[in-house]
C-alpha atoms as a PDB file:
ATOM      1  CA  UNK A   1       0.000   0.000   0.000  1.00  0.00           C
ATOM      2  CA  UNK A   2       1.477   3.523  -0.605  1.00  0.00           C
ATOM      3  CA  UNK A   3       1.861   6.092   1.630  1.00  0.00           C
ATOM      4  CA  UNK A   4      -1.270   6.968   3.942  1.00  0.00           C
ATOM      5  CA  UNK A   5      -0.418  10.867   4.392  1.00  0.00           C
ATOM      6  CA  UNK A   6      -2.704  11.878   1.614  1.00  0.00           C
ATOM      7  CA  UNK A   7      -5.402  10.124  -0.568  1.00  0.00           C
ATOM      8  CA  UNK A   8      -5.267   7.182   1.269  1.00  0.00           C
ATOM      9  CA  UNK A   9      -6.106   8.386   4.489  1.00  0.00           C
ATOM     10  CA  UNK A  10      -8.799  10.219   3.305  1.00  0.00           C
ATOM     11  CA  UNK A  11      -9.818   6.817   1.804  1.00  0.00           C
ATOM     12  CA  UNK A  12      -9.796   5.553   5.296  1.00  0.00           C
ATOM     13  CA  UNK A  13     -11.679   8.047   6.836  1.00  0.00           C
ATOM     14  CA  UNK A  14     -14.620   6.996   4.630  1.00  0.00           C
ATOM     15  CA  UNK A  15     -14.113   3.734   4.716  1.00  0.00           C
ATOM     16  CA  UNK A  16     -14.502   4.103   8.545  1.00  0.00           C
ATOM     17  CA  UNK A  17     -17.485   6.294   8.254  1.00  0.00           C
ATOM     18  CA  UNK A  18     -19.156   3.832   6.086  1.00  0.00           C
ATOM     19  CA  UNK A  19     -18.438   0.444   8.414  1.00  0.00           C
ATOM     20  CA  UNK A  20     -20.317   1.537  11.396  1.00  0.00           C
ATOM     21  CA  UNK A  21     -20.002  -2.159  13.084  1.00  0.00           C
ATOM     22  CA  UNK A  22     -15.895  -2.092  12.864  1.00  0.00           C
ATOM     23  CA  UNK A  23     -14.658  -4.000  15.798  1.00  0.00           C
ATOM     24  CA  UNK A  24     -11.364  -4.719  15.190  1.00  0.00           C
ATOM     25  CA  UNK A  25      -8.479  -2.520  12.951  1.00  0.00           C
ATOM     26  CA  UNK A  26      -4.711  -3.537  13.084  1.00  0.00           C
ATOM     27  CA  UNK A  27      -2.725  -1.275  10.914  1.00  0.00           C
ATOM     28  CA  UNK A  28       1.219  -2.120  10.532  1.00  0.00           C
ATOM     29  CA  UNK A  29       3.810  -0.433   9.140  1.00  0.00           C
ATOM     30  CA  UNK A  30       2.307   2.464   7.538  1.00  0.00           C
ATOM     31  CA  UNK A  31       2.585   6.136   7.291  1.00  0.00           C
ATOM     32  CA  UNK A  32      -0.926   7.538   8.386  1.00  0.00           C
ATOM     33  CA  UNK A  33      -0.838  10.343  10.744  1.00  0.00           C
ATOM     34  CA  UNK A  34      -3.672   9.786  12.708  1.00  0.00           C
ATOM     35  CA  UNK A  35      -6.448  11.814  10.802  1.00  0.00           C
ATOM     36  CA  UNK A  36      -8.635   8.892   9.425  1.00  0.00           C
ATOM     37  CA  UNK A  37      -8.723   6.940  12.998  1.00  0.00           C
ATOM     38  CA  UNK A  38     -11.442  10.191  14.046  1.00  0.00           C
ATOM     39  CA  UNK A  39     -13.584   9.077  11.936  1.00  0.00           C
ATOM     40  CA  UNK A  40     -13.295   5.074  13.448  1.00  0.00           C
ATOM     41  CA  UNK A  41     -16.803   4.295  14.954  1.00  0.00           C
ATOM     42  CA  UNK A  42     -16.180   4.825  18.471  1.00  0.00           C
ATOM     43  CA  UNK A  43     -19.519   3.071  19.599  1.00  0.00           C
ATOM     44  CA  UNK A  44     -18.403  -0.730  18.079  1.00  0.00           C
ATOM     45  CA  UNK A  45     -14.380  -0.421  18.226  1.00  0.00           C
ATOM     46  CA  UNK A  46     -13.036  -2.681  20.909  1.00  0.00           C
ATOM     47  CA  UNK A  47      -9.271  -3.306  19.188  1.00  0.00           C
ATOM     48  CA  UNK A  48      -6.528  -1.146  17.628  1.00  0.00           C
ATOM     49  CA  UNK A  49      -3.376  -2.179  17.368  1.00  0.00           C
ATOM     50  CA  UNK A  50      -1.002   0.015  15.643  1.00  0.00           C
ATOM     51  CA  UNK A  51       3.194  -1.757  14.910  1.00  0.00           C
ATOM     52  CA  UNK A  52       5.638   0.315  13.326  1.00  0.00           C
ATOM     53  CA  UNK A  53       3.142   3.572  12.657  1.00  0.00           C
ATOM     54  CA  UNK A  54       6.012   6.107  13.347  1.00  0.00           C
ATOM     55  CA  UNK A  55       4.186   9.116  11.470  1.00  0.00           C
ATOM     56  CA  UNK A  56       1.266   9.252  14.047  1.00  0.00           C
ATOM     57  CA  UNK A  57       0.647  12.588  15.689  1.00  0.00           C
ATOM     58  CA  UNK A  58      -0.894  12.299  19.287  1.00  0.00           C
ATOM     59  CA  UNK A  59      -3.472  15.155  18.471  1.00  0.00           C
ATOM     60  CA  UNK A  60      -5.422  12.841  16.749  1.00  0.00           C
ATOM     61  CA  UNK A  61      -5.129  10.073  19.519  1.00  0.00           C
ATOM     62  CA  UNK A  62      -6.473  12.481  22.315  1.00  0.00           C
ATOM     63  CA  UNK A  63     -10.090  12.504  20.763  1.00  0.00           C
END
C-alpha cells in the first residue's frame, strides 16, 4: 500500500465512516498520521493495534 499521508487516508476516513459495526483494525507499518482513525466508529471499536506507525501525531489520539 502507498503512503497513507494523503489520498489514502482520506480513503480511510470513509471507509470508517461507512463500516459503522468495525470491531477490530490492526494497521502495521504504515505512514498515516492519525487523521482517518477520528472518523473510526467509536460506539463498536473494541481493538486497535497500531506496529511500526512512526508518522502518528498524538493530536489525533487524544479525541
Amino acid at each position: 500500500m502507498r503512503s497513507l499521508t494523503g489520498p489514502c487516508e482520506k480513503d480511510l476516513s470513509q471507509l470508517f465512516s461507512i463500516n459503522k459495526k468495525l470491531e477490530i483494525l490492526e494497521i502495521e507499518d504504515d505512514h498515516i498520521v492519525g487523521r482517518c482513525l477520528n472518523h473510526l466508529p467509536v460506539e463498536t471499536i473494541k481493538h486497535l493495534r497500531m506496529i511500526s506507525c512512526t508518522s502518528v501525531v498524538s493530536t489525533y489520539l487524544d479525541s
